[in-house]
N, C-alpha and C. Protein backbone atom coordinates (compact mmCIF):
# COMPACT_ATOMS: atom_id res chain seq x y z
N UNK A 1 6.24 -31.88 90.05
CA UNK A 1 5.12 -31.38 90.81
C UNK A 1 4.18 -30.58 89.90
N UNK A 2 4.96 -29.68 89.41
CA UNK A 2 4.10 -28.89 88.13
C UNK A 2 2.80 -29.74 86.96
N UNK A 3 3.57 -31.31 86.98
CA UNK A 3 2.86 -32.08 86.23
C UNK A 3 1.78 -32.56 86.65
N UNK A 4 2.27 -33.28 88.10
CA UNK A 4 0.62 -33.34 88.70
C UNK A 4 -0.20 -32.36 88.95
N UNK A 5 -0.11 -31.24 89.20
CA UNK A 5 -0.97 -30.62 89.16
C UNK A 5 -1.74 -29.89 88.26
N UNK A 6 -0.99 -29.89 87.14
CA UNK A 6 -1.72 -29.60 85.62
C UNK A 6 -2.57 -30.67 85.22
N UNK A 7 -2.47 -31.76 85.96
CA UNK A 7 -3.39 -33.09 85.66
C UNK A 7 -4.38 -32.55 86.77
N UNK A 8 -4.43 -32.79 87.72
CA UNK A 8 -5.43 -32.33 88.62
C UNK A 8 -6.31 -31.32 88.43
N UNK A 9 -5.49 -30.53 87.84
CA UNK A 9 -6.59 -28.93 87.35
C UNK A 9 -7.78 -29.51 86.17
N UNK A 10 -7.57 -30.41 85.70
CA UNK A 10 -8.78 -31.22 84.86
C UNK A 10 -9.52 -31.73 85.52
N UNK A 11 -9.69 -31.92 86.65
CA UNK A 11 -10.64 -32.67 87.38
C UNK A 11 -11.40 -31.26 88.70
N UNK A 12 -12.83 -30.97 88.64
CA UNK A 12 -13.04 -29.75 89.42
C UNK A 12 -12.97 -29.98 90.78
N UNK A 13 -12.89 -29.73 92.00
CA UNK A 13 -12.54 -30.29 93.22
C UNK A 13 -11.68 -31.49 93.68
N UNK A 14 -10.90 -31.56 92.83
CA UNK A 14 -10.03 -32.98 93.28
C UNK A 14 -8.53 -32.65 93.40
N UNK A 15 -7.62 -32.60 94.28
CA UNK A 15 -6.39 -31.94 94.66
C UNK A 15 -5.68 -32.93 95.34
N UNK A 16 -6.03 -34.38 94.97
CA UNK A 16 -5.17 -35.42 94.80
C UNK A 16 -5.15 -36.55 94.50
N UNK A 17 -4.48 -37.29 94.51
CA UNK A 17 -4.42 -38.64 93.44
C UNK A 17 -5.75 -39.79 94.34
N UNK A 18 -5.59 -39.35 95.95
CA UNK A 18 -6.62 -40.86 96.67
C UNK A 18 -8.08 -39.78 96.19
N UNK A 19 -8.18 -38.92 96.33
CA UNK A 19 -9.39 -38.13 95.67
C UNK A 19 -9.54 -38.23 94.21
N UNK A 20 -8.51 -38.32 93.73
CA UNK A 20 -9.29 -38.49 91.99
C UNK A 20 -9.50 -40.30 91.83
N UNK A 21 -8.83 -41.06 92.57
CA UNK A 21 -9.13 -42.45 92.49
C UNK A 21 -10.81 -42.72 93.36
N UNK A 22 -11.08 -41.96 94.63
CA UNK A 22 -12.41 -42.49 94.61
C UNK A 22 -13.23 -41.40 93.93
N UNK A 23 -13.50 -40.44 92.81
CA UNK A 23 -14.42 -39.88 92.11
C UNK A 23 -14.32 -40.96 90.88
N UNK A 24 -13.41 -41.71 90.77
CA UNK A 24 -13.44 -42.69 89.41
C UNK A 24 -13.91 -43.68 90.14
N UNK A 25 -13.87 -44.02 91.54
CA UNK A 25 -14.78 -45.28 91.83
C UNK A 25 -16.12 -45.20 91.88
N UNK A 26 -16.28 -44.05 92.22
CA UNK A 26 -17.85 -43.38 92.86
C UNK A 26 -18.42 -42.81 91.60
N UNK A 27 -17.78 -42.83 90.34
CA UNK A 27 -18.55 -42.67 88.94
C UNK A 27 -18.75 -41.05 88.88
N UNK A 28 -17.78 -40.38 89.59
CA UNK A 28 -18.13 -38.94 89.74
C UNK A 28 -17.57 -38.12 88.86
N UNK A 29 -16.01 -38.97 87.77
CA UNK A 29 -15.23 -38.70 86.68
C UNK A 29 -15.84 -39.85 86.02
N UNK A 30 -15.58 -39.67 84.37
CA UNK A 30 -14.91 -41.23 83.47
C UNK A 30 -13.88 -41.53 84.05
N UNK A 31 -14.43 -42.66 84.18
CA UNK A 31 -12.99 -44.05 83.92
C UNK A 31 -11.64 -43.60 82.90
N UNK A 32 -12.34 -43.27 81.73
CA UNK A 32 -11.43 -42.88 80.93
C UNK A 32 -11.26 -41.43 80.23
N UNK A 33 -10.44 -40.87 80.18
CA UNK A 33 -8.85 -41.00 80.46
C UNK A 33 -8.41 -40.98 81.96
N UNK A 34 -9.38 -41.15 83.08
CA UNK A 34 -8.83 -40.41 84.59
C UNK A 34 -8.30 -41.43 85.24
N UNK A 35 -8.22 -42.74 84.55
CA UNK A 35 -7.09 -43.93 84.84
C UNK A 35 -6.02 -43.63 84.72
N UNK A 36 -5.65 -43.34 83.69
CA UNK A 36 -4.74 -43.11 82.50
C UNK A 36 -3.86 -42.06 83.90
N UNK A 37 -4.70 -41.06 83.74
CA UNK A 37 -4.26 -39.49 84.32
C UNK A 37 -3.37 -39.93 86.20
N UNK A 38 -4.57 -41.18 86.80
CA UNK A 38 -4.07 -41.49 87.89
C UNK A 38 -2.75 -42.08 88.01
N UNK A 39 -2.74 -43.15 87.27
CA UNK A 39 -1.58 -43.81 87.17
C UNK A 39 -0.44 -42.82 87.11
N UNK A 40 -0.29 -42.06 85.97
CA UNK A 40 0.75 -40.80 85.82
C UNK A 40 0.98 -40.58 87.22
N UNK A 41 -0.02 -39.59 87.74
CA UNK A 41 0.24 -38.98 89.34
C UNK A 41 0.49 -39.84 89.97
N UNK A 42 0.39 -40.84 90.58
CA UNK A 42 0.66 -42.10 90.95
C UNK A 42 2.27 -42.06 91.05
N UNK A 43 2.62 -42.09 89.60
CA UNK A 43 3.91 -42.19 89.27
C UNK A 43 4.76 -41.16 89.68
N UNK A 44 4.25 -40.12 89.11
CA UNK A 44 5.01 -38.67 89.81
C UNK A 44 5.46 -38.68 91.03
N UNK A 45 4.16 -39.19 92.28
CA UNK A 45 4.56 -38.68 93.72
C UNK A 45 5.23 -40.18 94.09
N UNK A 46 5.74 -41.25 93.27
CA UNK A 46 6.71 -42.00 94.01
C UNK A 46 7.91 -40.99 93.34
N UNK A 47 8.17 -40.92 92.26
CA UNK A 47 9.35 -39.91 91.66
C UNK A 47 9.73 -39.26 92.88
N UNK A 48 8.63 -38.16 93.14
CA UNK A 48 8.93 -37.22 94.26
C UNK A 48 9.37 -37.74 95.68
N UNK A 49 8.95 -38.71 95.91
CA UNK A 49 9.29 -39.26 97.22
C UNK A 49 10.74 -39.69 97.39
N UNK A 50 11.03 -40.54 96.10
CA UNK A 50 12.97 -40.76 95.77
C UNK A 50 13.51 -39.54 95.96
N UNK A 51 12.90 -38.56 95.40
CA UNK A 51 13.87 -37.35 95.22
C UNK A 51 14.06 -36.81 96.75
N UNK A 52 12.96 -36.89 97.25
CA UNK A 52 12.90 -35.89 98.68
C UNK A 52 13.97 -36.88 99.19
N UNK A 53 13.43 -38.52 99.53
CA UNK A 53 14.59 -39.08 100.57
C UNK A 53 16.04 -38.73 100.04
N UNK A 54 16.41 -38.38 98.42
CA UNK A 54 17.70 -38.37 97.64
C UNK A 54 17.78 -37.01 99.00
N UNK A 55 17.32 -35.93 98.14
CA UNK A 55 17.53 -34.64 99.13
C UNK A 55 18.05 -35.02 100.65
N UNK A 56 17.32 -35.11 101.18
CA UNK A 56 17.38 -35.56 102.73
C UNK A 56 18.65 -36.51 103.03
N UNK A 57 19.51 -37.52 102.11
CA UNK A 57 20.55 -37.92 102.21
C UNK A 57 21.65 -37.17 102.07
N UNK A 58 21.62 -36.03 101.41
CA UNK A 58 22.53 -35.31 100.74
C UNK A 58 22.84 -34.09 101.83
N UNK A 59 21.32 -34.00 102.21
CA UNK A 59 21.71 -32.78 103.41
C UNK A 59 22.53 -33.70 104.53
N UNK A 60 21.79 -34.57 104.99
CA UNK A 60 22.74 -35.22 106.05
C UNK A 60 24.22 -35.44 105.60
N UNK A 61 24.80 -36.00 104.66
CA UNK A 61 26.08 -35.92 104.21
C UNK A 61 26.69 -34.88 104.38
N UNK A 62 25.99 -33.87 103.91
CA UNK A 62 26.78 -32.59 104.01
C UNK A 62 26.65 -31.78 105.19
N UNK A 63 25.87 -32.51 106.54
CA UNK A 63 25.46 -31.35 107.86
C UNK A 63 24.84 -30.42 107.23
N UNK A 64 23.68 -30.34 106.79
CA UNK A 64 22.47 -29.20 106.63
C UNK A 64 21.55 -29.55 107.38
């Protein structure tokens, strides 16, 4: 999480990945590196999403 958002803090008003993808459509960033940068975040919040459902299996296993 820390990572995407140290990527995001490079971009001024943009506080997420479908927001930094249309300021690169709408020509409001470069293309480049904020491809580059999307893809990463991109990547991160599926990471995060495994982890949460991991979490969420683990509590149920254990009754939390």
């Amino acid at each position: 999480m820390a990572e995407k958002l140290e990527i995001l803090s490079r971009y001024r008003n943009i506080s997420s990945s479908k927001e930094l993808e249309e300021a690169i459509k709408n020509d409001r960033v470069a293309e480049h590196p904020s491809w580059e940068d999307l893809i990463v975040i991109e990547n991160l919040e599926e990471k995060i999403k495994r982890l949460d459902k991991e979490i969420g299996n683990i509590e149920t296993l254990s009754g939390t």
